[in-house]
Protein backbone atom coordinates (compact mmCIF):
# COMPACT_ATOMS: atom_id res chain seq x y z
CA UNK A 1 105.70 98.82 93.57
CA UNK A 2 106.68 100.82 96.31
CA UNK A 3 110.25 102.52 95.46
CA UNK A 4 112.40 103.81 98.06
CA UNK A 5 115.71 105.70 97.11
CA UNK A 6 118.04 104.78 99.69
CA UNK A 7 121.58 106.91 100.77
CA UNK A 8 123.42 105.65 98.23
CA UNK A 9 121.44 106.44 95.19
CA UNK A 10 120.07 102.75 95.05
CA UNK A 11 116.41 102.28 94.94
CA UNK A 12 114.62 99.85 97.12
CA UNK A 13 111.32 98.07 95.63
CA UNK A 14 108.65 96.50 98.10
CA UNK A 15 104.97 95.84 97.94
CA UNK A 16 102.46 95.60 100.64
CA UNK A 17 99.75 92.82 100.74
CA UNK A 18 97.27 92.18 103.54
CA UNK A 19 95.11 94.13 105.49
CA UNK A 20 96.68 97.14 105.92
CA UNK A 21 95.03 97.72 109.67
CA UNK A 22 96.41 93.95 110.00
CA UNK A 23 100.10 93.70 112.22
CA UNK A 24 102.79 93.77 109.85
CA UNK A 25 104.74 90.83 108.78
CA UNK A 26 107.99 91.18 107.00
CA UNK A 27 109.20 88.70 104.03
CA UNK A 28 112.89 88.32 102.65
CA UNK A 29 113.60 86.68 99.83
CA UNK A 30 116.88 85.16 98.97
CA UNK A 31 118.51 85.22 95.72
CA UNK A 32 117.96 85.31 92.70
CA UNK A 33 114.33 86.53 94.23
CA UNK A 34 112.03 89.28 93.84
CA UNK A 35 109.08 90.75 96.21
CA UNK A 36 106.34 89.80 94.26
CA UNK A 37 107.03 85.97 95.46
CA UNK A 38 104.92 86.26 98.13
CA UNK A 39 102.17 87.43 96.15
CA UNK A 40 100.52 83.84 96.02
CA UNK A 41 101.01 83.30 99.46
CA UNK A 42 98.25 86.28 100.36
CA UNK A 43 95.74 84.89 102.22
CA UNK A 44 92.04 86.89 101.69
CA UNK A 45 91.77 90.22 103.53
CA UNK A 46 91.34 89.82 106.79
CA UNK A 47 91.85 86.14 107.39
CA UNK A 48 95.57 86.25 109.11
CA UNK A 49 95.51 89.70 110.83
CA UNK A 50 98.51 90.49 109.25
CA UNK A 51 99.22 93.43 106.72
């Protein structure tokens, strides 16, 4: 996990899949959710172009 402490004291967890030279592409889960719900949805490195 990637934790980011936002303005308000509140911390912000993400993760980063992909190739990370790959164009980013942004998921948002709804709720209840989490970010490692994507995880399974990582194709192998390099196959998408996508970080």
């Amino acid at each position: 996990m990637s934790p980011l402490t936002l303005k308000d004291g509140r911390t912000l967890g993400y993760e980063e899949y992909g190739d990370a030279k790959g164009k980013p592409l942004l998921y948002f889960h709804g709720s209840p959710g989490s970010r490692v719900e994507a995880q399974p949805m990582d194709a192998p490195p390099g196959s998408t172009g996508c970080e």
